[in-house]
Each structure stands twice: as C-alpha cells, then as structure tokens.
N, C-alpha and C. Protein backbone atom coordinates (compact mmCIF):
# COMPACT_ATOMS: atom_id res chain seq x y z
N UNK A 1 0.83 -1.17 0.00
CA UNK A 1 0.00 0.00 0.00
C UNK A 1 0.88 1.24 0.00
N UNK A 2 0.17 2.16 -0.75
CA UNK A 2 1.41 3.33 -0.79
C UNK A 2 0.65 4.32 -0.42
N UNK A 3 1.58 5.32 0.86
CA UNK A 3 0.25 5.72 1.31
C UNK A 3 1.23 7.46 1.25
N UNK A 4 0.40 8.52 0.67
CA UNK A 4 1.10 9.92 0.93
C UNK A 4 0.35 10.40 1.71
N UNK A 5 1.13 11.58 2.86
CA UNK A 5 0.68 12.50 3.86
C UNK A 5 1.27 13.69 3.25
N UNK A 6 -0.25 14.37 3.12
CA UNK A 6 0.95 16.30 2.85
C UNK A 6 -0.19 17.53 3.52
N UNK A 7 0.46 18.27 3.98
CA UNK A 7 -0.18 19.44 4.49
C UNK A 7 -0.41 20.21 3.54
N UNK A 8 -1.56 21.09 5.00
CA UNK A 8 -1.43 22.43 4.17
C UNK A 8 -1.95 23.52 4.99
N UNK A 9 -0.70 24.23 5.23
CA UNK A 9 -0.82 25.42 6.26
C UNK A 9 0.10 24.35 7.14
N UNK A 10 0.71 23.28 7.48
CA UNK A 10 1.24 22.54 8.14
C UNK A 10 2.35 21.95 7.62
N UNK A 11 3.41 22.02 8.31
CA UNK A 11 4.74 20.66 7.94
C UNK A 11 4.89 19.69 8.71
N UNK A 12 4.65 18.67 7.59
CA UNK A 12 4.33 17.46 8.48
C UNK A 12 5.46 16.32 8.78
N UNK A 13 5.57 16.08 10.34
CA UNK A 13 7.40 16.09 10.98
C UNK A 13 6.87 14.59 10.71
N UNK A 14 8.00 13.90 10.99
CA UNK A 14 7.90 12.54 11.47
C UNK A 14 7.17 11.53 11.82
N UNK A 15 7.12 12.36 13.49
CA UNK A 15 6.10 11.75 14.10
C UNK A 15 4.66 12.03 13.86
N UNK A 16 4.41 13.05 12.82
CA UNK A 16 3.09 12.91 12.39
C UNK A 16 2.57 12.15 11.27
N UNK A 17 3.76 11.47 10.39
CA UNK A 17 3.68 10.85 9.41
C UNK A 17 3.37 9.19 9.87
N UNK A 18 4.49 8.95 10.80
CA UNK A 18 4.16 7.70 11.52
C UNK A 18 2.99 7.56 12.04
N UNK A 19 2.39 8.43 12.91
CA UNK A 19 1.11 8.26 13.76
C UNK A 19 0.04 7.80 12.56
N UNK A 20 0.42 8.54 11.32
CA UNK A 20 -0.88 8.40 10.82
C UNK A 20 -1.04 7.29 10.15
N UNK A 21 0.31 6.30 9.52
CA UNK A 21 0.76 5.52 9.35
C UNK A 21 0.29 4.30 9.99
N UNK A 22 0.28 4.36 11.56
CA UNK A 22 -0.37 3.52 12.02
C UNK A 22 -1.74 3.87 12.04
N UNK A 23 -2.11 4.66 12.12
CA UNK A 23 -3.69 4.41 12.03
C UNK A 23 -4.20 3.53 10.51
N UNK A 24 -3.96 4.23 9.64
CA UNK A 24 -4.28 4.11 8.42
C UNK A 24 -3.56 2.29 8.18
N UNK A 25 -2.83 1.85 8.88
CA UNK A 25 -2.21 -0.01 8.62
C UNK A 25 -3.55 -0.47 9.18
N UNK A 26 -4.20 0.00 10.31
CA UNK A 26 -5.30 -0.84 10.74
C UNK A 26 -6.35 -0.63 10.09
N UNK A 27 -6.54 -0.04 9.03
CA UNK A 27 -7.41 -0.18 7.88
C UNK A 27 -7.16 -1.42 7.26
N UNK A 28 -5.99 -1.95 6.37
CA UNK A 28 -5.13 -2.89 6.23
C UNK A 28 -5.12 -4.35 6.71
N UNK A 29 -5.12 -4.00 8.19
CA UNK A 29 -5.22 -5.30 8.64
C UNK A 29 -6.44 -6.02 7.82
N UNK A 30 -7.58 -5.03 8.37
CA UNK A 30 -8.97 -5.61 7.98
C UNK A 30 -9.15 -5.64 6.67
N UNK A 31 -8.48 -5.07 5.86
CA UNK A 31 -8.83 -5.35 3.89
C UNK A 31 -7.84 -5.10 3.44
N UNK A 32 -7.81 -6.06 2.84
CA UNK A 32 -6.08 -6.55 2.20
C UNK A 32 -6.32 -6.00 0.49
N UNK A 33 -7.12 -5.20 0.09
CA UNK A 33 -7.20 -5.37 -1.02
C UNK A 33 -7.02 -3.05 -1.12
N UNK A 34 -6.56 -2.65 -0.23
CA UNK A 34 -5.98 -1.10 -0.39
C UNK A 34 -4.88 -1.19 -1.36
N UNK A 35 -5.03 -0.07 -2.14
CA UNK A 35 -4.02 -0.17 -3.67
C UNK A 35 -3.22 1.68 -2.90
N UNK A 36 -3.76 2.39 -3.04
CA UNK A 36 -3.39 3.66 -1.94
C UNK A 36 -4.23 4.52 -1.08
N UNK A 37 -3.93 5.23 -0.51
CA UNK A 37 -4.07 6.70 0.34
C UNK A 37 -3.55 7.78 0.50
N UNK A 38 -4.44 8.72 0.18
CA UNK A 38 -3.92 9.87 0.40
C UNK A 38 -4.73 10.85 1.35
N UNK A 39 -3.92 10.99 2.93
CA UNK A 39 -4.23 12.07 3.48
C UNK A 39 -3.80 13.27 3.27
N UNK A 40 -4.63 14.44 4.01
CA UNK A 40 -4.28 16.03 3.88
C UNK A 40 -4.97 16.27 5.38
N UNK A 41 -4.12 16.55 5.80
CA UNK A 41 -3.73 17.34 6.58
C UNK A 41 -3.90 19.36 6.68
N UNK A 42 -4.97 19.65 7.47
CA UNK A 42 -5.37 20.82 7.40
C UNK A 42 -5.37 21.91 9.07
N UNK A 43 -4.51 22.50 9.02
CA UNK A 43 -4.40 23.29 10.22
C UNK A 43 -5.03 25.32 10.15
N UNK A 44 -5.86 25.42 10.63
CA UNK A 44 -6.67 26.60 10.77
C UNK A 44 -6.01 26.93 12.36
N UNK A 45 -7.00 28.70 12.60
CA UNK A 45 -6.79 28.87 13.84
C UNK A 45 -6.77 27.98 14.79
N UNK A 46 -8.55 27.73 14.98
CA UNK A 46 -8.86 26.22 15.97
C UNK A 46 -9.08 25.78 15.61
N UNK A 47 -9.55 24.95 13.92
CA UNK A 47 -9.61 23.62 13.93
C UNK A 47 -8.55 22.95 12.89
N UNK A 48 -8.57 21.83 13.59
CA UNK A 48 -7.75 21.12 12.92
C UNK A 48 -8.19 20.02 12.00
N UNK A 49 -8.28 19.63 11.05
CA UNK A 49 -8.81 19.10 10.16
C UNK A 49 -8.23 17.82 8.85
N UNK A 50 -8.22 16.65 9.30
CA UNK A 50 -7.70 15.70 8.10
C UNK A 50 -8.78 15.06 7.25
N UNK A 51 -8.60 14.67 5.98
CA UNK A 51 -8.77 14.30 5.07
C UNK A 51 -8.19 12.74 4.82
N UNK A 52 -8.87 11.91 3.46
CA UNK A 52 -8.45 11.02 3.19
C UNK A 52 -9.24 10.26 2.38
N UNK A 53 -8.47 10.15 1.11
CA UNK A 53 -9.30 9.29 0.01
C UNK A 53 -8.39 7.84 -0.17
N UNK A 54 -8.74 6.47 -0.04
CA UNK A 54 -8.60 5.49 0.44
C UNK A 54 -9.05 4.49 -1.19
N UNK A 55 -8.10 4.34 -1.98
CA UNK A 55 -8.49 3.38 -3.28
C UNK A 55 -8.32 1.86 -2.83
N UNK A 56 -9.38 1.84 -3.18
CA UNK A 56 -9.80 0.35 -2.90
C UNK A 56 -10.04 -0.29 -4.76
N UNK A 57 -10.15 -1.21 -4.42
CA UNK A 57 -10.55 -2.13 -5.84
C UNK A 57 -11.87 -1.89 -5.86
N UNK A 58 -11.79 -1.23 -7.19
CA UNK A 58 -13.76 -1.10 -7.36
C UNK A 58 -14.12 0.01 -6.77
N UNK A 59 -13.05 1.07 -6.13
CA UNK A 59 -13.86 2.46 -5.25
C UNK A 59 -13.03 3.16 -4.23
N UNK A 60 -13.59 3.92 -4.88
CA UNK A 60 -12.59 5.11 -3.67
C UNK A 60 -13.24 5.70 -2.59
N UNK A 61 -12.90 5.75 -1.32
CA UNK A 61 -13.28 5.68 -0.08
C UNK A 61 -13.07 6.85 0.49
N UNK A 62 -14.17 8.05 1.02
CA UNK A 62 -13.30 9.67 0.96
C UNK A 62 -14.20 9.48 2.83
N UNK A 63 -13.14 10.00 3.43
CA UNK A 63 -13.91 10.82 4.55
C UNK A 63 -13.13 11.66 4.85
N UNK A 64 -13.40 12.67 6.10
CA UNK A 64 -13.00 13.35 6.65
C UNK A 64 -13.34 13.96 7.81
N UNK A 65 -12.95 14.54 8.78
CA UNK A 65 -12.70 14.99 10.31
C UNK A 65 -12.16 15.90 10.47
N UNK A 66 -12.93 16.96 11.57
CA UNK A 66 -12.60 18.44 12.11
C UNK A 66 -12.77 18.16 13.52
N UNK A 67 -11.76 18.10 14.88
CA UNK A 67 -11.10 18.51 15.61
C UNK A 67 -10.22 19.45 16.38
N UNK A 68 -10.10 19.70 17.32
CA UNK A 68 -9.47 20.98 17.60
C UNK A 68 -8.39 20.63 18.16
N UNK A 69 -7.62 19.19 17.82
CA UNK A 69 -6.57 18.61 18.01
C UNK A 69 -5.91 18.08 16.97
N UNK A 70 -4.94 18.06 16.54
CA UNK A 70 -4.78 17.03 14.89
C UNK A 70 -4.97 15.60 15.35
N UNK A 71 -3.92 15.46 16.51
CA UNK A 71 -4.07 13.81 16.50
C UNK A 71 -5.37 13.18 17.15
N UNK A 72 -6.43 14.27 17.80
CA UNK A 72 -7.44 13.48 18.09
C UNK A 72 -8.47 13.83 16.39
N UNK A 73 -8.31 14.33 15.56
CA UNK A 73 -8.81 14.35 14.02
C UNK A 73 -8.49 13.39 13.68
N UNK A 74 -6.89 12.84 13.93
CA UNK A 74 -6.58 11.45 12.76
C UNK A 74 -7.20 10.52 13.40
N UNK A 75 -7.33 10.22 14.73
CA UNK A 75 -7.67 9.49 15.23
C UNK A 75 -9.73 8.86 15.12
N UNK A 76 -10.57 10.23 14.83
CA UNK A 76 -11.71 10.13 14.74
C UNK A 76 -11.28 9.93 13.21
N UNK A 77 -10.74 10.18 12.30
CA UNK A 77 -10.64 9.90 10.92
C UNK A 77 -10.48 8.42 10.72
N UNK A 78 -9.40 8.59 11.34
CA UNK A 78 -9.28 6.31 11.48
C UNK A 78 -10.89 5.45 11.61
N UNK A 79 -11.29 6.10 12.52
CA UNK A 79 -12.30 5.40 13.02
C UNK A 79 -13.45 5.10 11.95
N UNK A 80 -14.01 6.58 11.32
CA UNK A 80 -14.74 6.60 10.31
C UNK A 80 -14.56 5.85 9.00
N UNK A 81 -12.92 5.56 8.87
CA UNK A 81 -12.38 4.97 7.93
C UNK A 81 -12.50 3.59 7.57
N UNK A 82 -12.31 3.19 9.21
CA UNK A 82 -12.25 1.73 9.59
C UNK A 82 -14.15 1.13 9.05
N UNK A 83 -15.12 2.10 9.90
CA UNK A 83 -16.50 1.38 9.30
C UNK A 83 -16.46 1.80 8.36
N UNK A 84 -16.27 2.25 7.24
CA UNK A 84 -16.51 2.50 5.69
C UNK A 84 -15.87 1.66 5.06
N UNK A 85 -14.53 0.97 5.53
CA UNK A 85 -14.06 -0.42 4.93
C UNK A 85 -14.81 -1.25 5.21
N UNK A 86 -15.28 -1.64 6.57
CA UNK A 86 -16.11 -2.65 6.84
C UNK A 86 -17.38 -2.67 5.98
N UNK A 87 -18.15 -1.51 5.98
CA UNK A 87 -19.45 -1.27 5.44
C UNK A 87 -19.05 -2.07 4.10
N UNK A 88 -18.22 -1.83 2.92
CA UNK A 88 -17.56 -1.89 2.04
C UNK A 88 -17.42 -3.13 1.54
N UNK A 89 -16.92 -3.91 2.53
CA UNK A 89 -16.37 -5.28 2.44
C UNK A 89 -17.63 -6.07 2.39
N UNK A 90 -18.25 -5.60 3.44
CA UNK A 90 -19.64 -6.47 3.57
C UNK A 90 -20.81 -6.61 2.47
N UNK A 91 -20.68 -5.68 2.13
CA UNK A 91 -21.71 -5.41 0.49
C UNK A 91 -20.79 -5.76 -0.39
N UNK A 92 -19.47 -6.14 -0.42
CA UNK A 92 -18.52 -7.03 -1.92
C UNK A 92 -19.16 -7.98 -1.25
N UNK A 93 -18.66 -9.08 -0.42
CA UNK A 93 -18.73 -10.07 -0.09
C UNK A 93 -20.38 -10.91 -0.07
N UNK A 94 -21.03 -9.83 0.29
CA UNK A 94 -22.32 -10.41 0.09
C UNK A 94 -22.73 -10.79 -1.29
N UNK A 95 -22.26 -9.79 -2.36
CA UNK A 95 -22.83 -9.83 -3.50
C UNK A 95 -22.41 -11.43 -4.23
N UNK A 96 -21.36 -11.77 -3.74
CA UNK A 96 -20.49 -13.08 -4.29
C UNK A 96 -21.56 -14.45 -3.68
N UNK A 97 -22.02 -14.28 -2.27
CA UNK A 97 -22.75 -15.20 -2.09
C UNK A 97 -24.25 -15.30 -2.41
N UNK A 98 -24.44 -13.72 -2.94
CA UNK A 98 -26.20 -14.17 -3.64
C UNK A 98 -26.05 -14.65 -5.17
C-alpha cells in the first residue's frame, strides 16, 4: 500500500507521518485489497482538520474529520475509515454469495 501525507498550512514532521501511518495499517489489517491513500492534513486557527481518500478495488473511499486537536482528528478519521471499509467489504462479499 502506498500511502502519501501532505499538508497544508502545516509541515508534516515525522512523528506525524508515523502516527498516521499507524492508524491508516489498521485499515489494512482488515482489507487486504488497499491499492493507496492519500491524506491532507489541514491546520486553521482552531480547527484542525484531516482528510483522506482510500483506493480500494472497485472504489474510492473519501472521509473526513474536524477537531481541535490534529491527532485526536486522525484518530476520529481512522475510526470513520475503519466502518466505511467494513461497510464496504460487507456489500462485496455479500454480492459473491447471492
């Protein structure tokens, strides 16, 4: 999976690349079939704001999250991410067994 992080209004260090890194693998775990990702990263006065479009086979997967923390944004971003794979998987998989 090839995954890019880029700001804007933000430079994004290390440890923000990693953090998000792991969030975005536990997408992964659960569907093995991610081709890439691309987050963005958005910093305002107070909110803080990530992005993320998620190619899957057959569809591209967009959400996004506003926080007044970044890492609690990536973190509610993960989350949203995680049931939209699931949602995802479950309507491929079904369609194979009707």
């Amino acid at each position: 999976m090839s995954l890019k992080v880029s700001g804007h209004h933000l430079e994004v260090t290390p440890a923000i690349r990693s953090y998000v890194r792991a969030k975005i693998e536990r997408v992964t775990r659960r569907f093995d079939h991610v081709i890439d990702a691309h987050v963005i990263l958005t910093v305002n006065k107070v909110r803080q704001k990530a992005e993320v479009t998620l190619h899957v086979r057959g569809k591209d997967l967009h959400c996004e999250s506003v926080e007044e923390d970044l890492y609690a944004a990536i973190d509610l971003l993960a989350d949203k991410l995680d049931r939209q794979v699931l949602r995802y998987k479950d309507k491929r998989f079904e369609k194979k067994r009707t």
